[in-house]
N, C-alpha and C. Protein backbone atom coordinates (compact mmCIF):
# COMPACT_ATOMS: atom_id res chain seq x y z
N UNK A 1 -29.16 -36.51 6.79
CA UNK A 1 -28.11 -36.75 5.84
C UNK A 1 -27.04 -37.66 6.44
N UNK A 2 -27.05 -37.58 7.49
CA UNK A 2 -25.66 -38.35 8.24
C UNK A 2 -26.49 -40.04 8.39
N UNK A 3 -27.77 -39.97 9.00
CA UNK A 3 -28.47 -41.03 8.64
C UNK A 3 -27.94 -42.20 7.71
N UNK A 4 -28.35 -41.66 6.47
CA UNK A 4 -28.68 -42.13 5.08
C UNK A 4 -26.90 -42.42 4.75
N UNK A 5 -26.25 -41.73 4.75
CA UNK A 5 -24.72 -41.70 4.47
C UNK A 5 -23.97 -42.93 5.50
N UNK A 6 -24.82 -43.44 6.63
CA UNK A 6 -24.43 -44.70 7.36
C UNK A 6 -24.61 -45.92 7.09
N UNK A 7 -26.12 -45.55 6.38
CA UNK A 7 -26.66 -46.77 5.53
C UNK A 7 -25.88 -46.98 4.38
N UNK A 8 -25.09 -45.99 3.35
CA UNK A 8 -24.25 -46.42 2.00
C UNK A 8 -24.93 -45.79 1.28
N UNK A 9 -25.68 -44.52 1.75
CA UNK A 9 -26.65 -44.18 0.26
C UNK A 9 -25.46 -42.42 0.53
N UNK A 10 -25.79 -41.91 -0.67
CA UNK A 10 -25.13 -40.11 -0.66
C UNK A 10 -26.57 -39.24 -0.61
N UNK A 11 -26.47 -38.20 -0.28
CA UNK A 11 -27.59 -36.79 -0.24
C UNK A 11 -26.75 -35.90 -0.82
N UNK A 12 -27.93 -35.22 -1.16
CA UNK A 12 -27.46 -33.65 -1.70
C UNK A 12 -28.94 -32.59 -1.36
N UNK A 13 -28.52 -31.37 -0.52
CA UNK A 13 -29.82 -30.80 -0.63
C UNK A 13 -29.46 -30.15 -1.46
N UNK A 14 -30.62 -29.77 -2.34
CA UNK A 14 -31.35 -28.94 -3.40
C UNK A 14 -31.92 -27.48 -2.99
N UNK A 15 -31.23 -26.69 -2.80
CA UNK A 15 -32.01 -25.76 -2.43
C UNK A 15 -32.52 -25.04 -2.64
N UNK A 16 -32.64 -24.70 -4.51
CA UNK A 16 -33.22 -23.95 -5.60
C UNK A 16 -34.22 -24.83 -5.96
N UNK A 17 -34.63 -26.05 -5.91
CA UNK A 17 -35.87 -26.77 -5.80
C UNK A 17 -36.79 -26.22 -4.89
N UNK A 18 -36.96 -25.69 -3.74
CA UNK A 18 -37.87 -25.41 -3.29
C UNK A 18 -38.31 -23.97 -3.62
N UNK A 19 -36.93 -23.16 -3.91
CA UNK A 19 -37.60 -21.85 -4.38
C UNK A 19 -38.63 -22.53 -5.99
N UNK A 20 -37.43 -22.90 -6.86
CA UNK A 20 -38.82 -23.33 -7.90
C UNK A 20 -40.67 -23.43 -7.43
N UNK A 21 -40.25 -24.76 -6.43
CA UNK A 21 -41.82 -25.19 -6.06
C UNK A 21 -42.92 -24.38 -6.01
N UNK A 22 -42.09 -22.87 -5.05
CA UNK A 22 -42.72 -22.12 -4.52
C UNK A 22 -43.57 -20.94 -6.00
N UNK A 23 -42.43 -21.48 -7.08
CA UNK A 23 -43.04 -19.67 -7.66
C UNK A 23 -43.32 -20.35 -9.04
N UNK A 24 -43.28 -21.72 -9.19
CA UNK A 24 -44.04 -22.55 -10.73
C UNK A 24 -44.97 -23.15 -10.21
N UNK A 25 -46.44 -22.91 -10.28
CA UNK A 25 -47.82 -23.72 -9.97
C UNK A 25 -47.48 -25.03 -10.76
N UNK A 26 -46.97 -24.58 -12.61
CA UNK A 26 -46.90 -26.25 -13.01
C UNK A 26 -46.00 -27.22 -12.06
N UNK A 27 -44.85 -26.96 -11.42
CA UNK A 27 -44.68 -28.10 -10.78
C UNK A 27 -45.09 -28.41 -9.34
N UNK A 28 -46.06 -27.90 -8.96
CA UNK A 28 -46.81 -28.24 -7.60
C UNK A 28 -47.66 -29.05 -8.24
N UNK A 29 -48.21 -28.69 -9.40
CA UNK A 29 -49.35 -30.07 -10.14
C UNK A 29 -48.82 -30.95 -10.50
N UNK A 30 -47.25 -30.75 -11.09
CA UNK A 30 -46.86 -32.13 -11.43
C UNK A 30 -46.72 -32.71 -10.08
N UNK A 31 -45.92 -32.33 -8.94
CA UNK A 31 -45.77 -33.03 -7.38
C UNK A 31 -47.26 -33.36 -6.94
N UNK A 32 -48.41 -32.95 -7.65
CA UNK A 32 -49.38 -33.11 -6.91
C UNK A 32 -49.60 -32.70 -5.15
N UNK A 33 -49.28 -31.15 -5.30
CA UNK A 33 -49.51 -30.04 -3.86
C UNK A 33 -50.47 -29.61 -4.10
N UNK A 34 -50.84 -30.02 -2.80
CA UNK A 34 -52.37 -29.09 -2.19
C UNK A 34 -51.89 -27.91 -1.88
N UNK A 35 -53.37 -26.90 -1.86
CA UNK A 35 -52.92 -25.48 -1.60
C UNK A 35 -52.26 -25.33 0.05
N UNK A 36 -52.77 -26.26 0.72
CA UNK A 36 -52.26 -26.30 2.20
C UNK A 36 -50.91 -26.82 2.19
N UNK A 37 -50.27 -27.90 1.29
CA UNK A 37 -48.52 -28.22 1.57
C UNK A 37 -48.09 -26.83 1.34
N UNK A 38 -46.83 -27.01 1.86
CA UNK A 38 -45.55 -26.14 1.86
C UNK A 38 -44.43 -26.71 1.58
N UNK A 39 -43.78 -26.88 0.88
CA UNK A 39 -42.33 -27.41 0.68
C UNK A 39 -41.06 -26.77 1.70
N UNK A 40 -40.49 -27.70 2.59
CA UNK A 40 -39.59 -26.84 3.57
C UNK A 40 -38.30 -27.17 2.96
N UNK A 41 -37.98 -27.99 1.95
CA UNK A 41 -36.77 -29.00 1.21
C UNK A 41 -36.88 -29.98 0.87
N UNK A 42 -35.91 -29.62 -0.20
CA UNK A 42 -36.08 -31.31 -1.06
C UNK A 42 -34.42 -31.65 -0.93
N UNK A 43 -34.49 -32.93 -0.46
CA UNK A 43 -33.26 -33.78 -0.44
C UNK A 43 -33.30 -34.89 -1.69
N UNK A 44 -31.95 -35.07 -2.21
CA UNK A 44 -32.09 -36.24 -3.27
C UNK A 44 -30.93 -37.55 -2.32
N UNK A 45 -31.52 -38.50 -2.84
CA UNK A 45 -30.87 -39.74 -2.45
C UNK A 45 -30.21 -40.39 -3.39
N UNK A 46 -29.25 -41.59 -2.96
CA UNK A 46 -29.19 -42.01 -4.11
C UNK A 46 -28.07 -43.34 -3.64
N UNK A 47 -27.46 -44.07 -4.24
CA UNK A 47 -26.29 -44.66 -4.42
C UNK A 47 -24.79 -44.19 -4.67
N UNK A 48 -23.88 -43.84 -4.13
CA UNK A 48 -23.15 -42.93 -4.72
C UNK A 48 -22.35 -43.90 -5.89
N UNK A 49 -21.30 -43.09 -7.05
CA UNK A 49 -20.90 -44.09 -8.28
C UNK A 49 -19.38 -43.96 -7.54
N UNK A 50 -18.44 -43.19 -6.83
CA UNK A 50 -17.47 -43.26 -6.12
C UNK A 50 -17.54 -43.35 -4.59
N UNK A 51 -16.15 -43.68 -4.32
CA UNK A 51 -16.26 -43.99 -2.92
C UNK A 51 -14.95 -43.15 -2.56
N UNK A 52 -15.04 -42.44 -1.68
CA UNK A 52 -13.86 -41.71 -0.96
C UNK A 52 -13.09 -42.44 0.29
N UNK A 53 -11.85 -42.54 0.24
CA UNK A 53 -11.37 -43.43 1.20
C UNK A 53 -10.60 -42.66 2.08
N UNK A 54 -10.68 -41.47 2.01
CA UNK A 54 -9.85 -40.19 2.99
C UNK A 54 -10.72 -38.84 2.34
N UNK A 55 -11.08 -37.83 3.51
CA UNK A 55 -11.99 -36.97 3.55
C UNK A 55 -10.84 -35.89 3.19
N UNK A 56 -10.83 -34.37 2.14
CA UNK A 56 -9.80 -33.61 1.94
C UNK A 56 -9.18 -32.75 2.93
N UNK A 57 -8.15 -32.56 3.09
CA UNK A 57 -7.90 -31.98 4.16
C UNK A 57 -8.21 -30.98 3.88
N UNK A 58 -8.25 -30.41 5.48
CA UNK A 58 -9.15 -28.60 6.14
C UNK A 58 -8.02 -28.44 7.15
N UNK A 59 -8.60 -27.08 6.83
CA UNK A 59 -8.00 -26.08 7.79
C UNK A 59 -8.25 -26.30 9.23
N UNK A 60 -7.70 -26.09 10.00
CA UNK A 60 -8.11 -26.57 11.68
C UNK A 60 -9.37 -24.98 11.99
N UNK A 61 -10.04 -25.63 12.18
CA UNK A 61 -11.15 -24.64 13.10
C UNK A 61 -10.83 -23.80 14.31
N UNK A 62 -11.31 -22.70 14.21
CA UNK A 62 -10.92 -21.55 15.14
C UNK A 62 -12.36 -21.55 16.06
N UNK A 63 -12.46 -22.26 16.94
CA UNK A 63 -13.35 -21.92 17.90
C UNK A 63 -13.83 -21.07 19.12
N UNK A 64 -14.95 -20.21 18.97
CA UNK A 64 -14.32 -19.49 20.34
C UNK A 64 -15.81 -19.97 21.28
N UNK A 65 -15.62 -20.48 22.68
CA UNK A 65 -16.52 -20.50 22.87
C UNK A 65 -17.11 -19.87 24.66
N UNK A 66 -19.02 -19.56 24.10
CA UNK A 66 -18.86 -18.34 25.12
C UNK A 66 -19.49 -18.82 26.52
């Protein structure tokens, strides 16, 4: 995701897409899955239609480390 977001494109994972995959046979036939794939995630790509020119501000992080 950080990849793709360097190049100018946006992601979003999907993460109720793969439960789908897993429990509708019709859309493993529409994806055309063999009984051997497994779906581990589906990412979407894309172009984004806005551009952010300052990230929102956060809270400062509490780190503890061991």
């Amino acid at each position: 995701m950080l990849a793709v977001q360097f190049r100018g494109l946006g992601s979003c994972w999907i993460g109720l897409a793969q439960e789908t995959i897993e429990q509708k046979p019709e859309v493993q036939h529409w994806l055309s899955l063999l009984k051997q794939h497994k779906v581990y995630g589906v990412l979407a790509l894309g172009y984004p239609d806005v551009k952010y020119h300052f990230i929102p501000p956060r809270s400062e992080l509490q780190v503890s480390y061991l």
